[in-house]
C-alpha atoms as a PDB file:
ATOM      1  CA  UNK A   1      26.005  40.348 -24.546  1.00  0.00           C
ATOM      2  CA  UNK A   2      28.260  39.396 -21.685  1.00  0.00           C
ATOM      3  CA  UNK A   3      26.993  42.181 -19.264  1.00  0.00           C
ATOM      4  CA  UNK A   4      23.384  41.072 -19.538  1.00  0.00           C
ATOM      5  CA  UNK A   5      24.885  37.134 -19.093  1.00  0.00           C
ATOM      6  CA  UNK A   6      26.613  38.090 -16.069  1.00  0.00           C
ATOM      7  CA  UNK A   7      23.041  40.326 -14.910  1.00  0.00           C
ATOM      8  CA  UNK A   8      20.960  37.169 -15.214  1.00  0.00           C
ATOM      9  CA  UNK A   9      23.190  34.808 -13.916  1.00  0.00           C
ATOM     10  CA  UNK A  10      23.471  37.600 -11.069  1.00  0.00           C
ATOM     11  CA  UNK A  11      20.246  37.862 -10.343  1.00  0.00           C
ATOM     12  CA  UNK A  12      19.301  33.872 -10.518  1.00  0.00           C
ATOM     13  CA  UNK A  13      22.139  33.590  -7.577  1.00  0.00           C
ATOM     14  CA  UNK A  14      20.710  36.433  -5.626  1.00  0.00           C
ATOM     15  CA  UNK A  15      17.085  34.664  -5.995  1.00  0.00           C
ATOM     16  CA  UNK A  16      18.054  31.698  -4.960  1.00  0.00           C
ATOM     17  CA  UNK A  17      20.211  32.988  -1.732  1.00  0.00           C
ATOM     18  CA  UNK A  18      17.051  34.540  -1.123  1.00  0.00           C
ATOM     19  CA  UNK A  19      14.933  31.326  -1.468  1.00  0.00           C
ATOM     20  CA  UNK A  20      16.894  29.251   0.515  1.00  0.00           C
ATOM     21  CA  UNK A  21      17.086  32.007   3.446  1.00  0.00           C
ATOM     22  CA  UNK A  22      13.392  31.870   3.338  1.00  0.00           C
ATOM     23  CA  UNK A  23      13.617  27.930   3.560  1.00  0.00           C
ATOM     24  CA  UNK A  24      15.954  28.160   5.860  1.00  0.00           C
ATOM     25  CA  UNK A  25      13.610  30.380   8.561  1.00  0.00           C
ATOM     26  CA  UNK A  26      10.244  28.017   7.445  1.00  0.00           C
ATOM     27  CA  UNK A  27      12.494  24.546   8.681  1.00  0.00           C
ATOM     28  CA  UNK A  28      14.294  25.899  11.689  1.00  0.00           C
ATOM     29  CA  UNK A  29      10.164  27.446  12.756  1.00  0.00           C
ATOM     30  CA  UNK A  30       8.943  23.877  12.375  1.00  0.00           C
ATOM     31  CA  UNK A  31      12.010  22.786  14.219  1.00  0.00           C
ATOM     32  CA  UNK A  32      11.233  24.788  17.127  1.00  0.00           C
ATOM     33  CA  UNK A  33       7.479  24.467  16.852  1.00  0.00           C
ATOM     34  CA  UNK A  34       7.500  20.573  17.330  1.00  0.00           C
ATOM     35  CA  UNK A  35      10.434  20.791  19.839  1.00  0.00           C
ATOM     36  CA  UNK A  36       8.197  22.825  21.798  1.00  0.00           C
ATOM     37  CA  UNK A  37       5.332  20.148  21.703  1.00  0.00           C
ATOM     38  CA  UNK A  38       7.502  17.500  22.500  1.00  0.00           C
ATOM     39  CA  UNK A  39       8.652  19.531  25.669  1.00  0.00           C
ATOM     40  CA  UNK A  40       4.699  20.313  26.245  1.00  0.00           C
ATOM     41  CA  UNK A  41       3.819  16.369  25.735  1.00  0.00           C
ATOM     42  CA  UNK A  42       7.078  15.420  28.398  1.00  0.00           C
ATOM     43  CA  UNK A  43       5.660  17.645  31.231  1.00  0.00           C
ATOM     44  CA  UNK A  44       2.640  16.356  30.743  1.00  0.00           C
ATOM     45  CA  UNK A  45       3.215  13.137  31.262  1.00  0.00           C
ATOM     46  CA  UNK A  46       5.558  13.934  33.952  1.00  0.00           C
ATOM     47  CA  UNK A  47       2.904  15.812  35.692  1.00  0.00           C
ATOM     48  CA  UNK A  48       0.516  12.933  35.460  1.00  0.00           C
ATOM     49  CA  UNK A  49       2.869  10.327  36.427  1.00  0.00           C
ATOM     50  CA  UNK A  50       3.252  12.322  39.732  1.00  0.00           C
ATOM     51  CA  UNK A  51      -0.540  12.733  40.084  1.00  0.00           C
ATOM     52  CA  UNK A  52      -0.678   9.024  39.679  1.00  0.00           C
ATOM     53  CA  UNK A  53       2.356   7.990  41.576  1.00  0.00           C
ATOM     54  CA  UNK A  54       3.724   6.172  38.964  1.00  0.00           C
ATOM     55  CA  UNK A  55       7.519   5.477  38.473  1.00  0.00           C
ATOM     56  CA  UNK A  56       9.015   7.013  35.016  1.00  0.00           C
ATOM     57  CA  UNK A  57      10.184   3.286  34.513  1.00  0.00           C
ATOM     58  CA  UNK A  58       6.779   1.720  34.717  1.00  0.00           C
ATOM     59  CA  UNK A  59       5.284  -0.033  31.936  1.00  0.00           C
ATOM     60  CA  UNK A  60       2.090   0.929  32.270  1.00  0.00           C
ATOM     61  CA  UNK A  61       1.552   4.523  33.058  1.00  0.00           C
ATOM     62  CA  UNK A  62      -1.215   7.148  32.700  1.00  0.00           C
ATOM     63  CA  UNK A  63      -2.682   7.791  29.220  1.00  0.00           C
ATOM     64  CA  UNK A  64      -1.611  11.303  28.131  1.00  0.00           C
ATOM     65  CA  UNK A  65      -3.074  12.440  24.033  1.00  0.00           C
ATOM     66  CA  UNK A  66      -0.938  14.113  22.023  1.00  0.00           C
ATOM     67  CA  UNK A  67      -4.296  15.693  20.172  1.00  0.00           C
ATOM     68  CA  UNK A  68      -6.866  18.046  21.953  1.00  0.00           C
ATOM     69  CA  UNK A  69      -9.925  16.418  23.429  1.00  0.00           C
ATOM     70  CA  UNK A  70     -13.480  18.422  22.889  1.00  0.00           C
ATOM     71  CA  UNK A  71     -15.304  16.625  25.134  1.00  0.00           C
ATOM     72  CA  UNK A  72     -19.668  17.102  23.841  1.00  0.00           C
ATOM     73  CA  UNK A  73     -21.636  19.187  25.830  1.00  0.00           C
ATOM     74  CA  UNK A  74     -23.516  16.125  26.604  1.00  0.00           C
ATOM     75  CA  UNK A  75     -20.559  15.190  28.629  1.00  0.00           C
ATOM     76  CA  UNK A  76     -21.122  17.762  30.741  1.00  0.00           C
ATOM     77  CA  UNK A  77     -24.860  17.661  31.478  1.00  0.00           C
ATOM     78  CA  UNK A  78     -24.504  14.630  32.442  1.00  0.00           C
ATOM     79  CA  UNK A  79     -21.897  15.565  34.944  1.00  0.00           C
ATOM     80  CA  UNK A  80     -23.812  18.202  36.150  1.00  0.00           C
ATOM     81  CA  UNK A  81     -27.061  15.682  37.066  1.00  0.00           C
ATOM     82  CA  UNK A  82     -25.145  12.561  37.891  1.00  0.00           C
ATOM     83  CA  UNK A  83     -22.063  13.839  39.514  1.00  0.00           C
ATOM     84  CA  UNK A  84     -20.061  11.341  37.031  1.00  0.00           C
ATOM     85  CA  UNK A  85     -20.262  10.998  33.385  1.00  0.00           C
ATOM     86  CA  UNK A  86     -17.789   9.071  31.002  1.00  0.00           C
ATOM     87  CA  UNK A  87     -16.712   9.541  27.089  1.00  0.00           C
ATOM     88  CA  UNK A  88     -15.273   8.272  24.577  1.00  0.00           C
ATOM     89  CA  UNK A  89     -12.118   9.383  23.437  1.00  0.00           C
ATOM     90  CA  UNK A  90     -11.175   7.419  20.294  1.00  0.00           C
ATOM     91  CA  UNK A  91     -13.043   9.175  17.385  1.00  0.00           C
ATOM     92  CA  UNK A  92     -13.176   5.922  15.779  1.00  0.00           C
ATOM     93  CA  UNK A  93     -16.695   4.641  18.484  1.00  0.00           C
END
């Protein structure tokens, strides 16, 4: 009785070294993945604030989204006849 004891209790160990390896890879991937975006976001903003000619220390600076924009294809008809065209990006209006 104590060898198959000492095989379970072996192989619930061994499971759950495994387990928290796998844990281990899935939090340091979301680590990296939303260090990434937050590098992404920062050079974005960067990049606009030079386009703009804004100072990092200003309090109001260009609007950069942290989501994708689809802009409708209406957006760019409209464009295309007018030469200037304007949409809404809050998905709220």
């Amino acid at each position: 009785m104590i060898a198959v004891e000492f095989v379970s209790a072996l192989l619930i160990v061994l499971l759950l070294i495994i387990l928290s390896f796998i844990a281990g890879l899935k939090l340091a991937g979301y680590y990296h993945k939303s260090a990434l975006a937050e590098k992404e976001y920062a050079l974005q903003k960067q990049y606009a604030r030079l386009r703009a000619g804004a100072d990092a220390d200003d309090p109001v600076g260009p609007y950069i989204s942290r989501q994708r924009v689809v802009l409708p294809p209406e957006f760019e008809e409209r464009l295309r006849e007018n030469g200037r065209a304007t949409a809404s990006l809050n998905p709220n209006s």
